[in-house]
Protein backbone atom coordinates (compact mmCIF):
# COMPACT_ATOMS: atom_id res chain seq x y z
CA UNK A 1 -10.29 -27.79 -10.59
CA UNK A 2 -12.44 -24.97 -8.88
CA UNK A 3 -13.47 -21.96 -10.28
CA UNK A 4 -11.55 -20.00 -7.24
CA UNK A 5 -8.37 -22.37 -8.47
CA UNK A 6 -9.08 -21.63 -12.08
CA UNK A 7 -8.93 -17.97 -11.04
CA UNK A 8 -5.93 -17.78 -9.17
CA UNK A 9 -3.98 -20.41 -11.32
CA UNK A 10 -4.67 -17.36 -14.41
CA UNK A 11 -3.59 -14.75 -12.03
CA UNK A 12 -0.12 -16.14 -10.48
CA UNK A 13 0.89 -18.09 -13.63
CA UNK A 14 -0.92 -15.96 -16.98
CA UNK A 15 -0.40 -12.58 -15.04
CA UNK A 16 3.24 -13.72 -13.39
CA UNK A 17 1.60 -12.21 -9.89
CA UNK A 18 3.49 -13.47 -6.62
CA UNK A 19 0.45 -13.15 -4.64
CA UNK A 20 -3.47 -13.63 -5.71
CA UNK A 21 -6.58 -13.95 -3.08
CA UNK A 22 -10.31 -14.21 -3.57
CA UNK A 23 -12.96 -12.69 -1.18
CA UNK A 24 -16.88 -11.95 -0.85
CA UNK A 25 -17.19 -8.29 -1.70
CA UNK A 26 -19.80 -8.74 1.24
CA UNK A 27 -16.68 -8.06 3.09
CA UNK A 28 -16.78 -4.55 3.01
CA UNK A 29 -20.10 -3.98 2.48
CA UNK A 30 -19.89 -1.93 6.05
CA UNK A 31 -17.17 0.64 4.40
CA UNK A 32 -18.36 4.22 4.25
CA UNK A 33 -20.95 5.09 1.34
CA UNK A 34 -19.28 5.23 -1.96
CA UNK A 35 -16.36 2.91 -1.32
CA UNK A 36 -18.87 -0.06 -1.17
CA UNK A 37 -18.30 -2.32 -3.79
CA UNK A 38 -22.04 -2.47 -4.34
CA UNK A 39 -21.47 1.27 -4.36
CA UNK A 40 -19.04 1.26 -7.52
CA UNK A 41 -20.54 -2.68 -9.16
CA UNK A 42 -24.21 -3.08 -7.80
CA UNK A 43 -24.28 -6.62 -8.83
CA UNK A 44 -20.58 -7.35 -6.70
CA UNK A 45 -20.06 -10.54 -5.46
CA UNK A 46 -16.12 -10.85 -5.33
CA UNK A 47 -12.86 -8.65 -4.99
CA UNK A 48 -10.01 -10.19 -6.59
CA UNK A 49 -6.66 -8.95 -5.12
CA UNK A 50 -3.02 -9.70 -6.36
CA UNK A 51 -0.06 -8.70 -6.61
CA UNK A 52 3.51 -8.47 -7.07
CA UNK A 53 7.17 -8.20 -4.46
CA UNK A 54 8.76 -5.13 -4.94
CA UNK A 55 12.52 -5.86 -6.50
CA UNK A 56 15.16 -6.28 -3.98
CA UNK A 57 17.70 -4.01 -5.17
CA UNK A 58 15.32 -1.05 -5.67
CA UNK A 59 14.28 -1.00 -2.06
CA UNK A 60 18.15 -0.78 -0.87
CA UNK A 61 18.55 2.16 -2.89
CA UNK A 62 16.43 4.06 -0.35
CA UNK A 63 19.28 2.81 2.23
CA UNK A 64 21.68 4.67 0.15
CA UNK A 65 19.62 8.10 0.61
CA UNK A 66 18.41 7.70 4.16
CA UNK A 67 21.87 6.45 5.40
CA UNK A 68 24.80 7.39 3.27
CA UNK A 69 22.99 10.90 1.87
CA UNK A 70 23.05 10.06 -1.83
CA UNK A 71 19.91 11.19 -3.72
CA UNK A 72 20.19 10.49 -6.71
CA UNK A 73 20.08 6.70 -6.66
CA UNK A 74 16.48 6.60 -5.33
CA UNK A 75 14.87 7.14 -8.24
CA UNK A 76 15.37 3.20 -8.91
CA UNK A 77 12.69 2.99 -6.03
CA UNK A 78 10.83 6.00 -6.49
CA UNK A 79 10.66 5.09 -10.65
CA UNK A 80 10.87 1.01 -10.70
CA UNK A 81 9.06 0.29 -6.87
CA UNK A 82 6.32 2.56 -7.35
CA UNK A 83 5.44 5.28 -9.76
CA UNK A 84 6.61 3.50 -13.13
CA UNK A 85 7.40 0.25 -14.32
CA UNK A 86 5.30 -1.67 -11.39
CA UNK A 87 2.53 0.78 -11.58
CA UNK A 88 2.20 0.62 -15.25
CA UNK A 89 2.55 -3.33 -15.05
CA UNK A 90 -0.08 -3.56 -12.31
CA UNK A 91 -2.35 -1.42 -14.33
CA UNK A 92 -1.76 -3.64 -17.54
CA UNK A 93 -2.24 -6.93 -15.54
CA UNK A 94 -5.71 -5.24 -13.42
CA UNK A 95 -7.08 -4.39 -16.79
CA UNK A 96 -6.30 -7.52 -18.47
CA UNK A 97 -7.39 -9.87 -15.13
CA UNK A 98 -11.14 -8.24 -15.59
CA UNK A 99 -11.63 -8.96 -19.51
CA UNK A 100 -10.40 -12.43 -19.02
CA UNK A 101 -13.06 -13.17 -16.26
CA UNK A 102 -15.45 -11.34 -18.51
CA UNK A 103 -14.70 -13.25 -21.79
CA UNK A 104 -14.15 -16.43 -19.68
CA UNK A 105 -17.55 -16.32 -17.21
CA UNK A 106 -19.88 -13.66 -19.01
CA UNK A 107 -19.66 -11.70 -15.67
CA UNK A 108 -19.17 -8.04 -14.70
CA UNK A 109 -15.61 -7.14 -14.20
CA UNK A 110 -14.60 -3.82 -12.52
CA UNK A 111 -10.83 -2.97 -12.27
CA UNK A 112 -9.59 -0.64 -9.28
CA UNK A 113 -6.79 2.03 -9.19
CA UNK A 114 -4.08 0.56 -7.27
CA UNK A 115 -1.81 1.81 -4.47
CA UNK A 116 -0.99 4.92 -6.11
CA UNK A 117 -3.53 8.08 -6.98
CA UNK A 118 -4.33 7.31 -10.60
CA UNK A 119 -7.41 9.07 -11.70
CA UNK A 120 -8.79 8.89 -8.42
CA UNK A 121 -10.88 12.17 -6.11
CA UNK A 122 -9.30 12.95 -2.53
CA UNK A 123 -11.79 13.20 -0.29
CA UNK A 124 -10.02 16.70 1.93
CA UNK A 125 -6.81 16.78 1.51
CA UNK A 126 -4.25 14.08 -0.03
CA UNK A 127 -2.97 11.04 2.22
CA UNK A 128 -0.86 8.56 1.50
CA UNK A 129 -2.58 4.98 0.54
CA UNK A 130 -2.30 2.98 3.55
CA UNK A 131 -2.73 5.79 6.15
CA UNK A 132 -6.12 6.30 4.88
CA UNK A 133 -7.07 5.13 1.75
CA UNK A 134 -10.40 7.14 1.48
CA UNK A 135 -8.92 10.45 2.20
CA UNK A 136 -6.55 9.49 -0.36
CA UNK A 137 -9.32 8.50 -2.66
CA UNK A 138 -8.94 4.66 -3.88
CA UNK A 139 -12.51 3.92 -4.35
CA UNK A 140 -12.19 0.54 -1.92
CA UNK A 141 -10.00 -0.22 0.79
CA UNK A 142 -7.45 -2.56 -0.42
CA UNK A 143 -5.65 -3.26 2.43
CA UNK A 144 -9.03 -4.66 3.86
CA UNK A 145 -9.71 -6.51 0.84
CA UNK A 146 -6.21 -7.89 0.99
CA UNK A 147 -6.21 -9.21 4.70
CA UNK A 148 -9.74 -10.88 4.08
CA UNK A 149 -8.15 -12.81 0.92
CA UNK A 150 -5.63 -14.47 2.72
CA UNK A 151 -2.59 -12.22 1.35
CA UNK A 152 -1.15 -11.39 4.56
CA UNK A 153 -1.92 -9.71 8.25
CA UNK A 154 -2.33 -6.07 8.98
CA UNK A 155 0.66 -4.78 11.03
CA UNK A 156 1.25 -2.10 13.25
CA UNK A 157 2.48 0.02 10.62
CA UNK A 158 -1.08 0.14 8.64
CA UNK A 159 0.64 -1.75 6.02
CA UNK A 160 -0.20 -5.36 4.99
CA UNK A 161 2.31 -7.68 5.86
CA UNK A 162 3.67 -10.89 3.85
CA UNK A 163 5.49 -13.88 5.32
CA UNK A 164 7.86 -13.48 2.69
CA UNK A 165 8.75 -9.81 1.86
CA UNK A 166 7.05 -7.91 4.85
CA UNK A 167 5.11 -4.70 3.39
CA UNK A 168 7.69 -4.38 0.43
CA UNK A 169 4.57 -5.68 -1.75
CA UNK A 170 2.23 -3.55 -4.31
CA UNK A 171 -1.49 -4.36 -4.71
CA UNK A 172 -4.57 -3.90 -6.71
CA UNK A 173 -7.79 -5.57 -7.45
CA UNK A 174 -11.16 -5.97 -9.67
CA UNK A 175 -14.66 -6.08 -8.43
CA UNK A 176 -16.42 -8.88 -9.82
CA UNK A 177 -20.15 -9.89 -10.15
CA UNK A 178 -19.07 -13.67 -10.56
CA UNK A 179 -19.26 -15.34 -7.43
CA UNK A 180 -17.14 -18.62 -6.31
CA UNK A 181 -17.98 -21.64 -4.55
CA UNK A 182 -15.41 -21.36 -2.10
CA UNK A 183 -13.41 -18.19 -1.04
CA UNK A 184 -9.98 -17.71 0.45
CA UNK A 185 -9.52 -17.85 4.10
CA UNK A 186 -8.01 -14.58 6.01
CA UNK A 187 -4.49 -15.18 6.90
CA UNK A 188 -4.12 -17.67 9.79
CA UNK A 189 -0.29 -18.24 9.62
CA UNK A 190 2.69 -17.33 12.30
CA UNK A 191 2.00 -13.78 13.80
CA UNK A 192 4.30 -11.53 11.75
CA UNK A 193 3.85 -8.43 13.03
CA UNK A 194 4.69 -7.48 17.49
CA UNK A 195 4.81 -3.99 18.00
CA UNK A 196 5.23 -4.75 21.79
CA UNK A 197 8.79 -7.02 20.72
CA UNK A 198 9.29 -4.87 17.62
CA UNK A 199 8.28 -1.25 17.24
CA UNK A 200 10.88 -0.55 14.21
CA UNK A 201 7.71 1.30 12.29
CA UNK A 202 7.40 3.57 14.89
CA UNK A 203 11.38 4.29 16.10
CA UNK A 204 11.86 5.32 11.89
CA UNK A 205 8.83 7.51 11.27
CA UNK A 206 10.65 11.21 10.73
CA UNK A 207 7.48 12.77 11.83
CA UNK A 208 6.76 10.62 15.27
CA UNK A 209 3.37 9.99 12.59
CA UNK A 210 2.90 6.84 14.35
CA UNK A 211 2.83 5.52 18.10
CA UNK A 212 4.75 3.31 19.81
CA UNK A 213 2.13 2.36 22.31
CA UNK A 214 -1.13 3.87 21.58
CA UNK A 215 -3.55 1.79 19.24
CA UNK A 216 -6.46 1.63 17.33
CA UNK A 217 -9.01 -1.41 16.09
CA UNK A 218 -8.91 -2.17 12.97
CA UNK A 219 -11.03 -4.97 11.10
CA UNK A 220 -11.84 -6.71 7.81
CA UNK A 221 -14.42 -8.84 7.99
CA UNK A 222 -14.11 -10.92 11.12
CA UNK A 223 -10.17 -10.44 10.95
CA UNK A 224 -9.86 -7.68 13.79
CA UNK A 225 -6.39 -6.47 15.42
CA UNK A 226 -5.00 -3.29 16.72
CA UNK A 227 -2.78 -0.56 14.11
CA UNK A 228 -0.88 2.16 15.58
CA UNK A 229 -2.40 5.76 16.46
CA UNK A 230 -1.67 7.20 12.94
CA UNK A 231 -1.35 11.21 12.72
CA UNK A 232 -2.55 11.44 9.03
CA UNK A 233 -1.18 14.41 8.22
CA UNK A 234 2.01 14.29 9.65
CA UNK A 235 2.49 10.53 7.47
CA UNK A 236 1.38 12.70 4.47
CA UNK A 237 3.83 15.47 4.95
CA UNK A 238 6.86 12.97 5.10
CA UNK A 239 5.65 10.60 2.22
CA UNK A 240 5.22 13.97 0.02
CA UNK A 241 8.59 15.13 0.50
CA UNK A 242 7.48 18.19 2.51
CA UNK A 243 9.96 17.43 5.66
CA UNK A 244 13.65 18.16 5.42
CA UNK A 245 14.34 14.98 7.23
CA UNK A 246 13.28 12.55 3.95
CA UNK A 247 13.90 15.39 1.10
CA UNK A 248 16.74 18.05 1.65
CA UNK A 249 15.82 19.73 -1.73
CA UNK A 250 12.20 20.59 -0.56
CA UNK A 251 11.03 23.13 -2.32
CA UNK A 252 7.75 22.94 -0.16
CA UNK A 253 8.16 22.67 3.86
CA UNK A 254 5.96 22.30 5.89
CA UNK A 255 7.14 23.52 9.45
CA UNK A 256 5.47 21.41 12.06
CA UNK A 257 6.02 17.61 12.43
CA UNK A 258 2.07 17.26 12.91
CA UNK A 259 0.40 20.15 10.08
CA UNK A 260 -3.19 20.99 10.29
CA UNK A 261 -5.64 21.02 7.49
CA UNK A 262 -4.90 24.14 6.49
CA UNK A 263 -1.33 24.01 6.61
CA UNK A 264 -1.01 20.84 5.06
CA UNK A 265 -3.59 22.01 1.93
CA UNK A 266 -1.30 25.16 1.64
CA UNK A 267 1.32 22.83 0.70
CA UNK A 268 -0.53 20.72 -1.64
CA UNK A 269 -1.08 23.90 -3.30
CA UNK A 270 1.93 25.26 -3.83
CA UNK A 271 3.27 21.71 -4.80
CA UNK A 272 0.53 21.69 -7.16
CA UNK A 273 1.47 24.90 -8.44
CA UNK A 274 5.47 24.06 -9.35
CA UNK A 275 6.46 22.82 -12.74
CA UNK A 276 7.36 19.28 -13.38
CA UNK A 277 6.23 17.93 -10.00
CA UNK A 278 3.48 15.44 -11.66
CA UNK A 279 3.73 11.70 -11.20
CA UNK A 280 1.50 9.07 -12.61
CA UNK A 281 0.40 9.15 -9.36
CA UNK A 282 -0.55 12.83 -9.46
CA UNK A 283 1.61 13.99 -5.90
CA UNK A 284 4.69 12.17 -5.73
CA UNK A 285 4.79 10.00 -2.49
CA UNK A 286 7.51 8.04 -2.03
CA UNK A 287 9.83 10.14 -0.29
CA UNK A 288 9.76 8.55 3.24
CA UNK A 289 8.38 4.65 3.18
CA UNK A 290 10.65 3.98 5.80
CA UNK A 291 8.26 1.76 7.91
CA UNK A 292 8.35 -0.13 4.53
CA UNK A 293 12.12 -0.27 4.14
CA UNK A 294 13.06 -0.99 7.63
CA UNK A 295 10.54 -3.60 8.72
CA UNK A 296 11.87 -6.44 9.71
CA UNK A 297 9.33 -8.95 8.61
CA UNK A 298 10.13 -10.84 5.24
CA UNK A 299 13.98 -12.32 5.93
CA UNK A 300 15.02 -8.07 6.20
CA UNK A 301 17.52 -9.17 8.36
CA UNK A 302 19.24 -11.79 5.96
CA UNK A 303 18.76 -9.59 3.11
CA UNK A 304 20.07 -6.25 4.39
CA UNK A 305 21.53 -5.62 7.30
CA UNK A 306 23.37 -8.90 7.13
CA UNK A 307 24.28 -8.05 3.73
CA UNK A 308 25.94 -4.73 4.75
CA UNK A 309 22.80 -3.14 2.90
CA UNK A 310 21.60 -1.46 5.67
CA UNK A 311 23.37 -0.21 9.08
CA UNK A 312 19.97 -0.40 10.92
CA UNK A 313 20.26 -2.44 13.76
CA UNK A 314 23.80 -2.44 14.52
CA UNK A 315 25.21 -1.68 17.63
């Protein structure tokens, strides 16, 4: 068996991960300084990056609030899909993943905060993850790493996409010195993601964040595609709960669908500033997701709207 087999074998079956992927951390040697992985492990050879489906029945509960109006039952997602149980799991599994290829291969083994804001430094103000993970402050681009490991394909929505759950997936990785013989392959499987066929990402965002038509390039290595025209700040002030659209009992607003800097800081500030607000991710940011929950790649249609789940879609 191969070392990259041996590897992946210990991630999937020792870690229970549903998705694992090896690439050369040459890959994004060409990221901004300080979110090189020579940057954070000067001896880097490898980024490791699994990973595990978010449940099911978590996911609909965000149905619940966007389309029926009840609140209270998205903490299932908020607690179990995100900022909890999977985090805390992910961050078990990351840390564990590194000292078994250091006890097993006498390398160096770095693990990485994860989708959420851990212990990490914003650079400006706060973003969410995927809408741009250095302003957010994860020390490597994941979603990069992810797409150049063979996970799945960048879509439209500037989420990573999976053949068989879509973006309803949660990442994380560890920088490695040890270096394989053989690395994964990008993803080269049936396009998943056709904004010109599809557009759902877009028609959902509360805060017209992200364009229908207008794109932007986007690479990882030699994987290149176009990603929607993103308006950072406007993602941010949905994810963070700051519209009345995806969180009714705001007790921060911002007014305009599209905040500056300055508006969008003042915001962070007073949220900052209230008691009880704190998250293991440090600025809670799972009120919107809704170009997670409503994509239709990963059997959504089968699962949820056929279901009765979920009256998106209908006529």
């Amino acid at each position: 068996m191969s070392r990259l087999d041996t590897v992946k074998n210990r991630i999937l079956a020792g870690s229970d991960m549903d998705y694992a992927g090896v690439c050369p951390s040459a890959v994004l040697e060409g990221e901004p300084r300080g979110h090189r992985p020579s940057d954070l492990l000067p001896n880097a050879k490898s980024i490791l990056v699994f990973g595990r489906k978010l449940i099911s029945g978590s996911v609909q509960t965000k149905f619940r609030q966007f389309e029926d109006g009840v609140m209270n039952v998205s903490g299932s997602y908020s607690a179990h899909s995100f900022v909890l149980s999977l985090n805390q799991l992910c961050m078990k599994e990351t840390y564990d993943i590194a000292q078994y290829l250091e006890n097993t291969f006498g390398c160096f083994a770095m693990p990485l905060t994860n989708n959420v804001l851990q212990a990490v430094q914003p650079e400006g103000n706060y973003a969410p993850f995927f809408a741009d993970p250095y302003k957010a402050g994860l020390p490597v681009d994941l979603y990069k790493a992810a797409v150049a490991a063979g996970i799945g394909e960048m879509g439209w929505s500037h989420r990573v996409l999976t053949p068989d759950a879509g973006p309803r997936i949660y990442l994380c990785a560890v920088v490695t010195s040890l270096e394989f013989e053989e690395y994964d392959e990008p993803y080269a499987g049936e396009k998943l993601c056709d904004p010109e066929k599809c557009g759902v990402c877009a028609r959902v965002c509360p805060t017209c964040a992200l364009d229908p038509k207008e794109g932007t390039d986007w690479s990882a290595g030699e994987t290149k595609t176009r990603v929607g025209k993103l308006d950072v700040n406007g993602c941010a002030a949905a994810c963070f709960g700051f519209r009345r659209e995806v969180n009714p009992m705001a007790s921060v607003v911002v007014e305009s669908l599209h905040p500056g800097e300055e508006e969008l800081a003042e915001a962070l500030k007073k949220q900052f500033a209230a008691p009880g607000f704190q998250t293991l991710d440090h600025l809670p940011m799972y009120h919107c997701d809704r170009c997670l929950i409503y994509c239709p790649v990963g059997d959504w249609a089968r699962k949820y709207r056929d279901t009765g789940l979920s009256r998106e879609g209908e006529a």
